[in-house]
C-alpha atoms as a PDB file:
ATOM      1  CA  UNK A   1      -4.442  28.177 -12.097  1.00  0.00           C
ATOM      2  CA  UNK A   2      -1.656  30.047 -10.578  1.00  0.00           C
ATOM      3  CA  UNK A   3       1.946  27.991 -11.644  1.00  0.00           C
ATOM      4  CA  UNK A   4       2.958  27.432  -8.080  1.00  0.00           C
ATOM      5  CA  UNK A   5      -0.377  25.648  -7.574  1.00  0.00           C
ATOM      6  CA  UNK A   6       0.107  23.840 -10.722  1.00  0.00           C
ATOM      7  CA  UNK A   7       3.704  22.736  -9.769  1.00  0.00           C
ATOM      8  CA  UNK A   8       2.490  21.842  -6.565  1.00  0.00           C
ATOM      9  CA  UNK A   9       0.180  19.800  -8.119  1.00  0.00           C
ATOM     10  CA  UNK A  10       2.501  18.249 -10.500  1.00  0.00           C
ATOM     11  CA  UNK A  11       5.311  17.426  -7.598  1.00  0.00           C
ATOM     12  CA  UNK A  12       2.545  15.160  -5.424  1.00  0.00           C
ATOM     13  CA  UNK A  13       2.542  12.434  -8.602  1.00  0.00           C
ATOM     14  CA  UNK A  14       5.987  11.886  -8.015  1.00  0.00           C
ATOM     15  CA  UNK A  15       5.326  10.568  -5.308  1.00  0.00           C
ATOM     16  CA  UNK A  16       2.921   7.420  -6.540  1.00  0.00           C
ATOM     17  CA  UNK A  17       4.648   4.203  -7.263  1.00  0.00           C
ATOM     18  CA  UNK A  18       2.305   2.214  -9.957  1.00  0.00           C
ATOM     19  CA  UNK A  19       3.100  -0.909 -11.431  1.00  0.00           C
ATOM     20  CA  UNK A  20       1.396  -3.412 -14.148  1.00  0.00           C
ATOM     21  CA  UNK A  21      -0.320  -5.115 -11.137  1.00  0.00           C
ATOM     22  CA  UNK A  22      -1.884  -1.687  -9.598  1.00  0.00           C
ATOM     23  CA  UNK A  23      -3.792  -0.766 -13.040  1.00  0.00           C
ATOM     24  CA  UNK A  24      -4.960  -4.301 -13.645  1.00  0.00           C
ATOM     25  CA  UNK A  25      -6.425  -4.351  -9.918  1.00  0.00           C
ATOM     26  CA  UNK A  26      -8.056  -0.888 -10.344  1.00  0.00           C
ATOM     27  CA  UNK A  27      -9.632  -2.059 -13.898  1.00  0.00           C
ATOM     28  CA  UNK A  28     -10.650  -5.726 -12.573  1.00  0.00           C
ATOM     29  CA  UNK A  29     -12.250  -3.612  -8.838  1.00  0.00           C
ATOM     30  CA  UNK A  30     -13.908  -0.799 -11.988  1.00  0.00           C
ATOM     31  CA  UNK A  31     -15.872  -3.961 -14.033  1.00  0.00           C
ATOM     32  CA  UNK A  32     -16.845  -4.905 -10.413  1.00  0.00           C
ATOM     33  CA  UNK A  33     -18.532  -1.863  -9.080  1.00  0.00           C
ATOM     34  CA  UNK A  34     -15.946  -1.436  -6.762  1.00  0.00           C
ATOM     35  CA  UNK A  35     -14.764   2.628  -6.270  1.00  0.00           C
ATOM     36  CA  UNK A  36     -12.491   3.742  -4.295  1.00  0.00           C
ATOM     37  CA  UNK A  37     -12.025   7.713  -3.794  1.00  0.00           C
ATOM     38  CA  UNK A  38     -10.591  10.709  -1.280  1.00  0.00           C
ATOM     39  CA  UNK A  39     -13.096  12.147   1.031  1.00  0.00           C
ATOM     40  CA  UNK A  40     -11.393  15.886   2.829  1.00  0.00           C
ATOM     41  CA  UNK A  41     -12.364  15.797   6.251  1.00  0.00           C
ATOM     42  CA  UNK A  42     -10.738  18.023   8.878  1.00  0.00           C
ATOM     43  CA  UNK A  43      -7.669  15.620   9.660  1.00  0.00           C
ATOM     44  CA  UNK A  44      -6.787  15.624   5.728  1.00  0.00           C
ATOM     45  CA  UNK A  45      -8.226  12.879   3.866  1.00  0.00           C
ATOM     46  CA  UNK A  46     -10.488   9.458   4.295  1.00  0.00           C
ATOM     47  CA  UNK A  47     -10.493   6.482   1.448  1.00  0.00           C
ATOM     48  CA  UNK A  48     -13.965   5.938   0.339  1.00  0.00           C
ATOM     49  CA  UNK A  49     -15.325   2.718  -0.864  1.00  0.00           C
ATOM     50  CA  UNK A  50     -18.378   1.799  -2.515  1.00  0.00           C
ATOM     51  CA  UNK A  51     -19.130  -1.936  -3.157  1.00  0.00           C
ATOM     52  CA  UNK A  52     -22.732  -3.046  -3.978  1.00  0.00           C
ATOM     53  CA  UNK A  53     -24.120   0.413  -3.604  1.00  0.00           C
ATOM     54  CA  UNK A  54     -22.986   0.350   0.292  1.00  0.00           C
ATOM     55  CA  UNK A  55     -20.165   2.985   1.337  1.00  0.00           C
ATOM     56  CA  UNK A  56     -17.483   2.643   3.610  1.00  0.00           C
ATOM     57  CA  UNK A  57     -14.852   4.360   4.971  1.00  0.00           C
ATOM     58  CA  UNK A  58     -11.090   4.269   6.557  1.00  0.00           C
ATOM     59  CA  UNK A  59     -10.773   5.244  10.084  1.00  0.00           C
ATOM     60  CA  UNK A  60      -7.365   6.119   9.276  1.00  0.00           C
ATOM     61  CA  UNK A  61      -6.762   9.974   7.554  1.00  0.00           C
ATOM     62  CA  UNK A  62      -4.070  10.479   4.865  1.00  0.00           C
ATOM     63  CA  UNK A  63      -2.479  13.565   3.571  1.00  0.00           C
ATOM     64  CA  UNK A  64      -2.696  14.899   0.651  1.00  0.00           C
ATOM     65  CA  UNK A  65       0.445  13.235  -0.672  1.00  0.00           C
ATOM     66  CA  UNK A  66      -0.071  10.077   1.043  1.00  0.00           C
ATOM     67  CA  UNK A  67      -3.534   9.262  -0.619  1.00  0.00           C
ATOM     68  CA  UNK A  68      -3.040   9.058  -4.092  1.00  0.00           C
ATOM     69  CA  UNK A  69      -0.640   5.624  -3.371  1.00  0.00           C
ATOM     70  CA  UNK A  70      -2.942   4.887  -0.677  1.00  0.00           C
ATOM     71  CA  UNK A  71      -6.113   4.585  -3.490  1.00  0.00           C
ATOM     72  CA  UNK A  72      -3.501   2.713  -5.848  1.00  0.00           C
ATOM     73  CA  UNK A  73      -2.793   0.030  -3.061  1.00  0.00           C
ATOM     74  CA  UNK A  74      -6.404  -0.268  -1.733  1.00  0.00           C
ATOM     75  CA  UNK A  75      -7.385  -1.240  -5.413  1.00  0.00           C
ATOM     76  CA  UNK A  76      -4.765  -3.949  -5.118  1.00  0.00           C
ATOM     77  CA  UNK A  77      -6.045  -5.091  -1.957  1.00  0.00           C
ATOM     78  CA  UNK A  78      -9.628  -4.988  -2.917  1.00  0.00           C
ATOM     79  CA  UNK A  79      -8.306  -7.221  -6.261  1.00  0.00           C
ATOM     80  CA  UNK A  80      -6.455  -9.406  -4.123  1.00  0.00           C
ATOM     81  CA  UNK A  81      -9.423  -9.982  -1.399  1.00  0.00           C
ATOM     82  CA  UNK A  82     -12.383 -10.355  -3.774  1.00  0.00           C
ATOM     83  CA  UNK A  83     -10.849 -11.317  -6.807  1.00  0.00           C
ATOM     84  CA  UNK A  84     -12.104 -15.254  -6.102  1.00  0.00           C
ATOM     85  CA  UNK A  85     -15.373 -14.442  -4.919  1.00  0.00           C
ATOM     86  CA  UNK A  86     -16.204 -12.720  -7.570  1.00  0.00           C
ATOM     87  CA  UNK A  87     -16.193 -13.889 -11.265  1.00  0.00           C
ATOM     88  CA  UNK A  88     -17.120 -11.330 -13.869  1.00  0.00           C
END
């Protein structure tokens, strides 16, 4: 890969803001079934999420910086939303 791809690359994770919370959401949502993953479309980017083998996706699109937070937060939300209903 050509090193101002790479860097490129590199520079968008600076740009995600994780904490505790965030990887115990995505890892409660991952026991679950729960995904959530970027789908390019021709506006930039869609969230993707798969619960109980159904699909569904954001009517909003996201660049290509903006989605990697966007996937962190949407596993909080999921966690936060579902996380009484269901008991694994």
């Amino acid at each position: 890969m050509p090193k101002d791809k790479e860097r490129k690359r590199l520079d968008q994770w600076k740009f995600v803001n994780t904490t505790p919370d965030h990887y115990k959401s995505m890892s409660w949502c991952i026991q679950n079934d729960i995904r959530v993953y970027p789908k390019k479309t021709k506006e930039g980017f869609k969230l993707i999420c798969v619960r109980n083998g159904q699909a569904f996706q954001s009517g909003i699109s996201y660049n290509d910086i903006e989605i990697h937070q966007k996937i962190w937060d949407f596993y909080a939300y999921l966690h936060k939303k579902y996380n009484k209903c269901i008991k694994r």
